[in-house]
N, C-alpha and C. Protein backbone atom coordinates (compact mmCIF):
# COMPACT_ATOMS: atom_id res chain seq x y z
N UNK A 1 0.84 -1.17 0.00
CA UNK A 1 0.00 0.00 0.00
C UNK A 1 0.89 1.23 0.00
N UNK A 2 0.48 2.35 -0.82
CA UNK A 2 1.46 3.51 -0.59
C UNK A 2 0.07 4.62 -0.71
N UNK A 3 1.26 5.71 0.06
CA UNK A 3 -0.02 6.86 0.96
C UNK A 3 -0.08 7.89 -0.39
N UNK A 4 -0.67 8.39 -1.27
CA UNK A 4 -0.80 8.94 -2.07
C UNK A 4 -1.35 10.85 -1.64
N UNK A 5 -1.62 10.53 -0.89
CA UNK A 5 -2.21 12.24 -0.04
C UNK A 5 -2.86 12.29 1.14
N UNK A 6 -2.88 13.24 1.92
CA UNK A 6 -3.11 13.15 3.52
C UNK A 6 -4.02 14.41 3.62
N UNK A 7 -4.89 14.47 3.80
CA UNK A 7 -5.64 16.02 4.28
C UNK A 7 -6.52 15.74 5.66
N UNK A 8 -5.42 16.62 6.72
CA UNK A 8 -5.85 16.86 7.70
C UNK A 8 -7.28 17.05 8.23
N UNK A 9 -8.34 16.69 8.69
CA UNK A 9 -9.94 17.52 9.13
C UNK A 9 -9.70 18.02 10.67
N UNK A 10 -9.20 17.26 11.35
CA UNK A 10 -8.99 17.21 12.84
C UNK A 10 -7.99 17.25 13.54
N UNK A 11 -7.48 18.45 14.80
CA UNK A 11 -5.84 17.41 15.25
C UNK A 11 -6.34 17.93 16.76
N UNK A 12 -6.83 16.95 17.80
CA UNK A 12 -7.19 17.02 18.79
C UNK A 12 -5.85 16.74 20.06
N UNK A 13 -6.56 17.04 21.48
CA UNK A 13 -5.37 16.61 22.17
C UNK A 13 -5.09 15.40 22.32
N UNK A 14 -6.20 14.52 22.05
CA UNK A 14 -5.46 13.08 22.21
C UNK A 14 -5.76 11.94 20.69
N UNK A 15 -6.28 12.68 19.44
CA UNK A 15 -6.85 11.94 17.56
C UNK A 15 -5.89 13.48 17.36
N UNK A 16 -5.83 12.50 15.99
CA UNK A 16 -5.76 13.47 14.61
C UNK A 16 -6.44 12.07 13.52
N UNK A 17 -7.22 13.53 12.65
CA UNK A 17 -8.47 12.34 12.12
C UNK A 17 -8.10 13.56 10.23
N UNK A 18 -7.61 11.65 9.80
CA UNK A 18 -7.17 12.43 8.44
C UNK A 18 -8.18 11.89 7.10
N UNK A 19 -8.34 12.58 5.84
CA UNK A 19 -8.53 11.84 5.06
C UNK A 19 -7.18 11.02 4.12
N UNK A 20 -7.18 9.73 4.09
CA UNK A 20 -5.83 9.80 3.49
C UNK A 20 -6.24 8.71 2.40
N UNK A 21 -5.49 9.15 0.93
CA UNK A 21 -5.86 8.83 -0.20
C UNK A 21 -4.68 7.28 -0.32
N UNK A 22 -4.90 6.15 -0.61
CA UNK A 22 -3.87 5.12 -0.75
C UNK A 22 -4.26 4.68 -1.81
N UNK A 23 -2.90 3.88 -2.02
CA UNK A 23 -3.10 2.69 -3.22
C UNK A 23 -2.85 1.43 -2.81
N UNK A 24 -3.89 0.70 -2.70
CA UNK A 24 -3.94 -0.18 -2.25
C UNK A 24 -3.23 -1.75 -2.79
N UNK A 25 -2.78 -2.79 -1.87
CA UNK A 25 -1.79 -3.38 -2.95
C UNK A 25 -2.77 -4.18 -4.10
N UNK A 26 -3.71 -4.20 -4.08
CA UNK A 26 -4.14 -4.66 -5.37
C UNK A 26 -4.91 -3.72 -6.38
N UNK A 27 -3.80 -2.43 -6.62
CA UNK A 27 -3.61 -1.27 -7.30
C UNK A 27 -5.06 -0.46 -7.14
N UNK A 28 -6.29 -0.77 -6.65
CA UNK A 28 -7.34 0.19 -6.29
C UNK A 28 -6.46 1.41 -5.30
N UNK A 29 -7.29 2.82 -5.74
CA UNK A 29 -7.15 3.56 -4.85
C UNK A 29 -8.36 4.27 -4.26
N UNK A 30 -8.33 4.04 -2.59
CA UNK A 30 -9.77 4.57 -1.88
C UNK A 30 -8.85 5.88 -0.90
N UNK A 31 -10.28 6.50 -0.83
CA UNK A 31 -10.00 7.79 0.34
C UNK A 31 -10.51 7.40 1.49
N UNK A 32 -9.39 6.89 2.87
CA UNK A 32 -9.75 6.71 3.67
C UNK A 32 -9.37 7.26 4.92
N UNK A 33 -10.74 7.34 5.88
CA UNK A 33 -10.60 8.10 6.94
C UNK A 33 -9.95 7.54 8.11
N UNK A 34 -8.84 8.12 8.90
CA UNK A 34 -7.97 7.35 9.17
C UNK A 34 -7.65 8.46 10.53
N UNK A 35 -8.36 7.39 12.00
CA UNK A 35 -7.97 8.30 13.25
C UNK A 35 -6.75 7.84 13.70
N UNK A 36 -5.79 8.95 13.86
CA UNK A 36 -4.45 8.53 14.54
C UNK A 36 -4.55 8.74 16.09
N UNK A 37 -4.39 7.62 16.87
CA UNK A 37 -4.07 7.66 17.95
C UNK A 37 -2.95 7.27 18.28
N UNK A 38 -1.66 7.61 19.83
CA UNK A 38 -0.67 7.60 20.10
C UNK A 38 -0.36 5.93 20.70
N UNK A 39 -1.41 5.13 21.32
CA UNK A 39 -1.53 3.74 21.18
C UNK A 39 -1.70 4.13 23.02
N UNK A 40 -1.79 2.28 23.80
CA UNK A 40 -2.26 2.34 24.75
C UNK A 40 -1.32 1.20 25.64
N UNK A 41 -1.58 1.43 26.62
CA UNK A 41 -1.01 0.07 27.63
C UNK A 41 -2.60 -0.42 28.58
N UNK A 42 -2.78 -2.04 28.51
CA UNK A 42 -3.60 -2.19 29.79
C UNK A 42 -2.81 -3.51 30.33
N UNK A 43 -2.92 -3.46 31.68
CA UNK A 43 -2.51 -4.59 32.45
C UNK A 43 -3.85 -5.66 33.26
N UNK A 44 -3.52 -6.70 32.97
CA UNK A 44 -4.24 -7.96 33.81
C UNK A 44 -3.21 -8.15 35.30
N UNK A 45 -3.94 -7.23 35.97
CA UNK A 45 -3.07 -7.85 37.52
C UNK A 45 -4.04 -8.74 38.27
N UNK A 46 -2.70 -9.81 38.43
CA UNK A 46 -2.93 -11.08 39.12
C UNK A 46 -2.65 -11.01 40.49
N UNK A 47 -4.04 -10.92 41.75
CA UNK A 47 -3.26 -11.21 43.32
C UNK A 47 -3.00 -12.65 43.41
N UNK A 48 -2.43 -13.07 44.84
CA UNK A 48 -1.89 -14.11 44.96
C UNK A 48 -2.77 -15.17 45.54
N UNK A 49 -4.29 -14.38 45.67
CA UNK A 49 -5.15 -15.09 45.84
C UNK A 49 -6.27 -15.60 44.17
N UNK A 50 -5.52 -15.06 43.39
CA UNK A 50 -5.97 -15.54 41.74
C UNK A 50 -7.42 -14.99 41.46
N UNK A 51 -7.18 -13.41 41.83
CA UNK A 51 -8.04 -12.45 41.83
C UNK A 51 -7.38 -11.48 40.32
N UNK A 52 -8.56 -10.82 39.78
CA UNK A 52 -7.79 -9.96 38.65
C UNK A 52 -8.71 -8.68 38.91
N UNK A 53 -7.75 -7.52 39.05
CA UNK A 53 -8.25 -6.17 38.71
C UNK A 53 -9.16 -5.62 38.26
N UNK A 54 -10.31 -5.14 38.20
CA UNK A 54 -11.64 -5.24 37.27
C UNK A 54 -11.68 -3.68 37.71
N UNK A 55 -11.73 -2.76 36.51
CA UNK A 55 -12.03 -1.37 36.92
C UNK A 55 -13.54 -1.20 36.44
N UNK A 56 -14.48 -0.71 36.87
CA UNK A 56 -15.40 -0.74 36.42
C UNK A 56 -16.08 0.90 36.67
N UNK A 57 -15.52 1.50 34.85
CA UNK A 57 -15.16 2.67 34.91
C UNK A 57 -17.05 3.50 34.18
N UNK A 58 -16.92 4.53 34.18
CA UNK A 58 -17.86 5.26 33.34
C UNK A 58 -17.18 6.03 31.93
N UNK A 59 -17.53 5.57 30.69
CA UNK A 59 -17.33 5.79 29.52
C UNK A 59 -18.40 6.51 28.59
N UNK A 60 -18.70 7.72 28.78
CA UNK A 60 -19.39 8.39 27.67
C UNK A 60 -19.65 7.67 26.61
N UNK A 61 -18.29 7.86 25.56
CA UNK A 61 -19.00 6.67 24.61
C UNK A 61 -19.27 5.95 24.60
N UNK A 62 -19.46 4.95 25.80
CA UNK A 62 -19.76 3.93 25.56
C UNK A 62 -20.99 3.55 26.36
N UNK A 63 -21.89 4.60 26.16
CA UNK A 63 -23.17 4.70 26.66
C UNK A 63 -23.28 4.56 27.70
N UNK A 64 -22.05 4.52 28.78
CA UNK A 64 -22.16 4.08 30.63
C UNK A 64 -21.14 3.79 31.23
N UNK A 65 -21.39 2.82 32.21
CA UNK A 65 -20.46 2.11 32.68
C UNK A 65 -19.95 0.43 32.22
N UNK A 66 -18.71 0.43 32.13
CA UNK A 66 -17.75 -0.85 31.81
C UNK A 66 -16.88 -1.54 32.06
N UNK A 67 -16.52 -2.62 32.26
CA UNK A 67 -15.55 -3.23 33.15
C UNK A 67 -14.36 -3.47 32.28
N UNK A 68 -13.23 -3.18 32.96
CA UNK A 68 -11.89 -2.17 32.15
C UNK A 68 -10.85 -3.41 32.50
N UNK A 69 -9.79 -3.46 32.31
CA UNK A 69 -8.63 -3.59 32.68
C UNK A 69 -8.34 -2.11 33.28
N UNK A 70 -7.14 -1.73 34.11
CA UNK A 70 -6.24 -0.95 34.37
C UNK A 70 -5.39 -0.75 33.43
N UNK A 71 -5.86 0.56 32.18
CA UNK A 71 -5.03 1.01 31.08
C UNK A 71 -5.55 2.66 30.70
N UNK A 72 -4.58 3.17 29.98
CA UNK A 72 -4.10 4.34 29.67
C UNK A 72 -3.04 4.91 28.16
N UNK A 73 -3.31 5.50 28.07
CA UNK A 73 -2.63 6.02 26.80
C UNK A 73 -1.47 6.55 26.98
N UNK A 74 -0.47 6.00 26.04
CA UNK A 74 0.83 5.95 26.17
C UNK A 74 1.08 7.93 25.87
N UNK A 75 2.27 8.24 26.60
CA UNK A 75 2.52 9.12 26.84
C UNK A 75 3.20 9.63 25.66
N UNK A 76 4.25 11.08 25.48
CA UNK A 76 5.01 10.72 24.09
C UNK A 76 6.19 10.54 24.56
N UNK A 77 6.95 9.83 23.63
CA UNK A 77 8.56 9.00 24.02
C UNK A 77 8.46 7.51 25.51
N UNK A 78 7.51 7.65 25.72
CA UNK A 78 7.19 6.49 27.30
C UNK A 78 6.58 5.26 26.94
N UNK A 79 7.57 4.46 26.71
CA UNK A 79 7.50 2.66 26.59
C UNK A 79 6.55 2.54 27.13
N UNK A 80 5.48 1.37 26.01
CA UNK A 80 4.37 0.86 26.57
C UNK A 80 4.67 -0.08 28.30
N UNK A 81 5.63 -0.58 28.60
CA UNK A 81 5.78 -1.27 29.96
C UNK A 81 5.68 -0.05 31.26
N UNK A 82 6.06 1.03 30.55
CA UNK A 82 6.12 2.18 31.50
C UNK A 82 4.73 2.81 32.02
N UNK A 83 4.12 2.90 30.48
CA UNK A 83 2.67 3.73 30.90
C UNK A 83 1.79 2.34 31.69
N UNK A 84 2.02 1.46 31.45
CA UNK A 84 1.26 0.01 32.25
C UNK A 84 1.45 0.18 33.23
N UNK A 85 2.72 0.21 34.22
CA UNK A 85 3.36 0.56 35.52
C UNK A 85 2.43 1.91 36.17
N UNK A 86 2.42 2.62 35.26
CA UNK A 86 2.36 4.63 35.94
C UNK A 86 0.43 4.01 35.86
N UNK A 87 -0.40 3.55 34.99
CA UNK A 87 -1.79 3.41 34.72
C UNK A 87 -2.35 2.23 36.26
N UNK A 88 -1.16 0.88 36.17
CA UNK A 88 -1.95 0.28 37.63
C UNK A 88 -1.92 1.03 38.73
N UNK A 89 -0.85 2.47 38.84
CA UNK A 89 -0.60 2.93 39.94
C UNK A 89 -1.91 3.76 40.28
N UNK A 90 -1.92 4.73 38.82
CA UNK A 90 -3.18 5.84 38.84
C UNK A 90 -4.56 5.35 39.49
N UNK A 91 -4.92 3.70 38.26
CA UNK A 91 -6.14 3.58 38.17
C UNK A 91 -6.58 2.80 39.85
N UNK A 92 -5.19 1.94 39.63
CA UNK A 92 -6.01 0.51 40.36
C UNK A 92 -4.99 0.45 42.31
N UNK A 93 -4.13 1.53 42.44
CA UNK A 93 -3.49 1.77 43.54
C UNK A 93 -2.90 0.53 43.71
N UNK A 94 -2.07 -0.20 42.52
CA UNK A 94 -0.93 -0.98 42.85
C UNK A 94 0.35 -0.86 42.07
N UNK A 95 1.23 -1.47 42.55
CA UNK A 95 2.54 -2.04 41.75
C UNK A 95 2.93 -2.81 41.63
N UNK A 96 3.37 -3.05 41.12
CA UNK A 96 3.68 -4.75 40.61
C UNK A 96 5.30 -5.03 40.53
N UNK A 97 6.19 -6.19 40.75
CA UNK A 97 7.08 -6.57 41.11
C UNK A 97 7.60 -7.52 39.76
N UNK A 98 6.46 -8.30 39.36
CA UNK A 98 6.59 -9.17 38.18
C UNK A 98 5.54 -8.16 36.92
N UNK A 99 6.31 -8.66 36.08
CA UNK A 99 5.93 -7.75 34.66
C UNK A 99 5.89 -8.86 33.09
N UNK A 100 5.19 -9.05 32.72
CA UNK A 100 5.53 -10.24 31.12
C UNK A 100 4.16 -9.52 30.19
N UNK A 101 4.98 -9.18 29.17
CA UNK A 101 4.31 -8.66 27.95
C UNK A 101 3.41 -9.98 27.50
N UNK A 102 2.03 -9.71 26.92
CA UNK A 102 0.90 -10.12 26.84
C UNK A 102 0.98 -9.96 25.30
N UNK A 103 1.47 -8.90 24.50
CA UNK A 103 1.51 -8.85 23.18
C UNK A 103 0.51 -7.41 22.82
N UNK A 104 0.29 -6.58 21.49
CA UNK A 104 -0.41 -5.60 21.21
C UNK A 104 -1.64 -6.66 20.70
N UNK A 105 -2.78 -5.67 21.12
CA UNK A 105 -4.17 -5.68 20.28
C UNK A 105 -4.57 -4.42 19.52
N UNK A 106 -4.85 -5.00 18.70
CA UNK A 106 -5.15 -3.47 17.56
C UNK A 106 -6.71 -3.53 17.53
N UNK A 107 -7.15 -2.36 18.51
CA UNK A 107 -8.47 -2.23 19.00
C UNK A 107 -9.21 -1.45 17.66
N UNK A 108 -9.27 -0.99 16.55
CA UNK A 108 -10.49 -1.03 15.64
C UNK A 108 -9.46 -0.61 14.22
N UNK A 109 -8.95 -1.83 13.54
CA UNK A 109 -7.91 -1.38 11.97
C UNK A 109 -8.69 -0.77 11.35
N UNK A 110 -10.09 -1.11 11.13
CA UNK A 110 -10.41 -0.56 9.94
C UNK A 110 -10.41 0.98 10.10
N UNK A 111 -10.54 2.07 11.00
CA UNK A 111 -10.25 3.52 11.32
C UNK A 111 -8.81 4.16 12.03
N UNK A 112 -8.97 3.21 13.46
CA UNK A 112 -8.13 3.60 14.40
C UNK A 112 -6.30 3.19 14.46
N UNK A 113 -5.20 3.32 14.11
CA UNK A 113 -4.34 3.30 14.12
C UNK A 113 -3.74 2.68 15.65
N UNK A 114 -4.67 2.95 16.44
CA UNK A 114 -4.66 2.35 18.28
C UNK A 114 -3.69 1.18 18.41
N UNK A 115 -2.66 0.87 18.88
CA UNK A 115 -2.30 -0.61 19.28
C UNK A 115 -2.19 -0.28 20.90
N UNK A 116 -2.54 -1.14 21.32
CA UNK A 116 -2.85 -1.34 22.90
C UNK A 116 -2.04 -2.59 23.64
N UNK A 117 -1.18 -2.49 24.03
CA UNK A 117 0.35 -3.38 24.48
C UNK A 117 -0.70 -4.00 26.09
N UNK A 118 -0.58 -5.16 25.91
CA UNK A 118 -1.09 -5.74 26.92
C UNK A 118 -0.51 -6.52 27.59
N UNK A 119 -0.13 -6.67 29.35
CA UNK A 119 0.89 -7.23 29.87
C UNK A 119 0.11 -7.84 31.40
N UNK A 120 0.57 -8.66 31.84
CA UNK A 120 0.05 -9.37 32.87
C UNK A 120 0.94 -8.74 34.08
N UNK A 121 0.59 -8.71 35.33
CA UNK A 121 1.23 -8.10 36.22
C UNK A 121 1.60 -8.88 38.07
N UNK A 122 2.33 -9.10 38.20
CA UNK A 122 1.99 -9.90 39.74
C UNK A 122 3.05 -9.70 40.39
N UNK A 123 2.79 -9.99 41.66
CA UNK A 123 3.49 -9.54 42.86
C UNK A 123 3.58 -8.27 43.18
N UNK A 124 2.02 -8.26 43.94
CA UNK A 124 1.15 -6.61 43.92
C UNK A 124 1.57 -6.25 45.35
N UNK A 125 1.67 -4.97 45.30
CA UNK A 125 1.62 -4.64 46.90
C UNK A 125 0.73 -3.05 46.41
N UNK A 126 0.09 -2.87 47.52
CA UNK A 126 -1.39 -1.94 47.50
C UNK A 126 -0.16 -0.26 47.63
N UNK A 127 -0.68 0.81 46.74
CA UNK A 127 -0.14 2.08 47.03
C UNK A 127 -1.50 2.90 47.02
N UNK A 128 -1.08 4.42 46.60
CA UNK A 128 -2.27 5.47 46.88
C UNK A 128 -2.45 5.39 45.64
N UNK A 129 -3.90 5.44 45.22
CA UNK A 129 -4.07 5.77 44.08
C UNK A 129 -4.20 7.14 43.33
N UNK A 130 -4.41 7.99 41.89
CA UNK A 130 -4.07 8.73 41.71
C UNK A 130 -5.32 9.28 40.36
N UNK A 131 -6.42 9.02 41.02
CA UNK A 131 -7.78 9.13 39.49
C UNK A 131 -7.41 10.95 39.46
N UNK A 132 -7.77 10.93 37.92
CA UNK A 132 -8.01 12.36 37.33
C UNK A 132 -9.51 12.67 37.63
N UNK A 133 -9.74 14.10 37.53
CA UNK A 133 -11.06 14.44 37.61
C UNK A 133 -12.14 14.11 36.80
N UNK A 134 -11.71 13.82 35.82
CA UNK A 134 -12.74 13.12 35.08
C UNK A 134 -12.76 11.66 34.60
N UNK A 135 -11.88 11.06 35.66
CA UNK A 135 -12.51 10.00 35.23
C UNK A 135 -13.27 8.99 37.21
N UNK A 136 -14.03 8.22 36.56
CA UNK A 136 -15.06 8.04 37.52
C UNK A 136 -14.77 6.41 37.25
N UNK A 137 -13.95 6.07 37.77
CA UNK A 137 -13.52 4.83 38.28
C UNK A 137 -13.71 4.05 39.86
N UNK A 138 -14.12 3.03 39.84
CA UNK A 138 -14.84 1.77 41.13
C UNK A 138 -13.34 0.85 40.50
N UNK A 139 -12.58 0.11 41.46
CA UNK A 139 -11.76 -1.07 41.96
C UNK A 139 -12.39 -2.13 42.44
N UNK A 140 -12.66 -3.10 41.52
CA UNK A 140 -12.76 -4.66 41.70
C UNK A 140 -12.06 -5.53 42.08
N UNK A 141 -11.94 -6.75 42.95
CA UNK A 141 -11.58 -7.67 42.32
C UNK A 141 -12.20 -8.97 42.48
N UNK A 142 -11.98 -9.79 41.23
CA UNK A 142 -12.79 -10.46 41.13
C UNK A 142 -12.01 -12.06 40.73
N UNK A 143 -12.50 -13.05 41.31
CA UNK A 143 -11.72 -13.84 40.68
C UNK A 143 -11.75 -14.15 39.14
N UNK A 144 -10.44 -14.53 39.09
CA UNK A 144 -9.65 -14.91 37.31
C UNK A 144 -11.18 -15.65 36.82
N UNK A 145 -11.51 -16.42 37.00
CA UNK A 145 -11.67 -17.92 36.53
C UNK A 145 -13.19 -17.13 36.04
N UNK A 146 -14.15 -16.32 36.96
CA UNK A 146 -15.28 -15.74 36.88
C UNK A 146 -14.92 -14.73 35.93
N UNK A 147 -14.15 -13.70 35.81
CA UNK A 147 -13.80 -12.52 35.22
C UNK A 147 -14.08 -13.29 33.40
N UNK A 148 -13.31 -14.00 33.32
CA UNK A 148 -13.17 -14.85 32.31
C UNK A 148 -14.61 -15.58 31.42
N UNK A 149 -15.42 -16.02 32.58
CA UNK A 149 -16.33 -16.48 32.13
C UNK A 149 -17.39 -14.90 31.91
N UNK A 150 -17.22 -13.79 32.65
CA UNK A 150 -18.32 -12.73 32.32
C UNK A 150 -17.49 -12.41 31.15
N UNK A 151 -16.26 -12.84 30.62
CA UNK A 151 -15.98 -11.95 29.11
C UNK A 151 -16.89 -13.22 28.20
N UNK A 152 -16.49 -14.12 28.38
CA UNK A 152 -16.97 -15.17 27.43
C UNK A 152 -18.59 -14.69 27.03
N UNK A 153 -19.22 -14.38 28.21
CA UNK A 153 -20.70 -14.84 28.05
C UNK A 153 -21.12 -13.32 27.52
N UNK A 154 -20.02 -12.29 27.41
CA UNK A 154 -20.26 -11.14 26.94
C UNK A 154 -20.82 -9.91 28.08
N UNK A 155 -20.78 -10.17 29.09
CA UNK A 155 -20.62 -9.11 30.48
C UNK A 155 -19.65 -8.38 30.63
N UNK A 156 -18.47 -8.39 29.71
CA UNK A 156 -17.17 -7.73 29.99
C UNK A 156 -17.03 -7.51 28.51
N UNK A 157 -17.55 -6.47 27.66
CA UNK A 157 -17.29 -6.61 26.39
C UNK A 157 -16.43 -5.17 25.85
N UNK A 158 -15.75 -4.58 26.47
CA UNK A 158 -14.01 -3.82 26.19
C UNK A 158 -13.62 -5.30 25.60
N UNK A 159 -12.63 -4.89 25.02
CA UNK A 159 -11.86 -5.51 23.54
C UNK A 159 -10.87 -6.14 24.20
N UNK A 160 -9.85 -4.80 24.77
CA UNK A 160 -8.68 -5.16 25.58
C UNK A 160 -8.48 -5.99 26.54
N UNK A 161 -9.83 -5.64 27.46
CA UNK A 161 -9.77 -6.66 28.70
C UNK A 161 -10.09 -8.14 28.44
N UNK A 162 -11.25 -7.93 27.32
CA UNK A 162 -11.27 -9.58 26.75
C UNK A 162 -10.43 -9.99 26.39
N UNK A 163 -9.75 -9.92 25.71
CA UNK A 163 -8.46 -9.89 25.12
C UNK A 163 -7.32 -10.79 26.23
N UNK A 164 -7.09 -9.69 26.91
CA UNK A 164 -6.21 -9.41 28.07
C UNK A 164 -6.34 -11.02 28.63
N UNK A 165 -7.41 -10.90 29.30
CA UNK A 165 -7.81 -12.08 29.93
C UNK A 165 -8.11 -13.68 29.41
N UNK A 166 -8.18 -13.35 28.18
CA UNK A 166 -8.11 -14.65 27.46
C UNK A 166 -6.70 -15.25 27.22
N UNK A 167 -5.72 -14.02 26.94
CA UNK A 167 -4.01 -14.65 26.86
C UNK A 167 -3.71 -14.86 28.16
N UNK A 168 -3.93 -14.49 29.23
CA UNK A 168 -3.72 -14.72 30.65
C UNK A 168 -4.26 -16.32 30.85
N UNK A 169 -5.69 -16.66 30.04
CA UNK A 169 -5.96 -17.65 30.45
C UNK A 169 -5.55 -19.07 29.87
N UNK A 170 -4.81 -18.12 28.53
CA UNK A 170 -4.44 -19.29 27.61
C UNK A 170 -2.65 -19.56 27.93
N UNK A 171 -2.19 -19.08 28.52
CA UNK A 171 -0.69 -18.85 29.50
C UNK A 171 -1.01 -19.97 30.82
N UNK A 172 -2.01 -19.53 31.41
CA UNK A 172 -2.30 -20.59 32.68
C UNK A 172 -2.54 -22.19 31.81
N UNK A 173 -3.55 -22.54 30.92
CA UNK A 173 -3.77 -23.60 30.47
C UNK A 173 -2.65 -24.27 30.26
N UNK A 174 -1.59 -23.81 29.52
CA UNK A 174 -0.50 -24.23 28.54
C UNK A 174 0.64 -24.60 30.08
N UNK A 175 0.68 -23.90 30.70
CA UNK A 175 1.23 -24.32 32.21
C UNK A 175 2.42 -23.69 31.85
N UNK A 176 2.43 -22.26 31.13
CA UNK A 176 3.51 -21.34 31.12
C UNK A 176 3.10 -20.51 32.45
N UNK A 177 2.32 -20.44 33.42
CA UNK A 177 2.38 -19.64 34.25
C UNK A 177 1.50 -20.55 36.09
């Protein structure tokens, strides 16, 4: 694919929303609208009682309230492992001791440019937490095994956290963890 023209509509503090003209590799060319975002970190923290983090935040767009992982948007120049670290501290008032990358999810290709670095977290010890004013976040926890089954049955339907929690669960199966 090669980018043939870019015209700006939008450059917000956290999108820039372009039209951008390509050629696609099987030589069609479409004008497509294309939101750039800076990408994201969420973490699956594991207590030692095989409990997982459940933020269960309020999301405008998303018509209410939703049950989150502990994640945040990467900062500029700040490694996705970093903003994961600084986001369990903000959201969920922990830290973590053990750290293993989970892999990126690319939360919507066909618009959003988003990759969202997802990492499992353990050996928690409790700190102060640190919410912004606008956001309206509740601390769960809930056990793994249940968390898992409300994504399955579609009670937990964020992308990331499904996500999240399914490589967490497919790591435990395989008896890598």
């Amino acid at each position: 694919m090669s980018l043939l023209k870019t015209q700006n509509i939008y450059h917000g503090r956290v999108v820039k929303l372009n039209v951008e003209t390509v050629r696609l590799p099987n030589g069609h060319m479409a004008a497509l609208e294309i939101i750039h975002h800076p990408g994201g970190a969420a973490t699956v923290a594991l207590d030692e009682s095989g409990r997982v983090c459940l933020l269960r935040q309020y999301r405008h767009a998303a018509g209410g309230w939703i049950w989150e992982l502990p994640a945040g948007k990467l900062e500029p120049s700040e490694p996705p492992l970093e903003t994961a670290r600084r986001e369990l501290i903000e959201e969920a008032g922990m830290e973590a001791s053990e750290w293993l990358a989970l892999g990126p999810y690319i939360s919507s290709p066909g618009v959003f440019t988003e990759s969202v670095h997802l990492f499992l977290a353990r050996g928690l010890r409790s700190v102060d937490t640190h919410h912004e004013d606008a956001e309206l976040i509740e601390i769960h926890w809930v056990d793994f095994a249940t968390a898992c089954q409300q994504a399955a049955r579609g009670e937990i339907n964020d992308g990331k956290t499904a996500l999240g929690l399914l490589r967490v669960q497919a790591l435990q199966a395989s008896g890598a963890l």
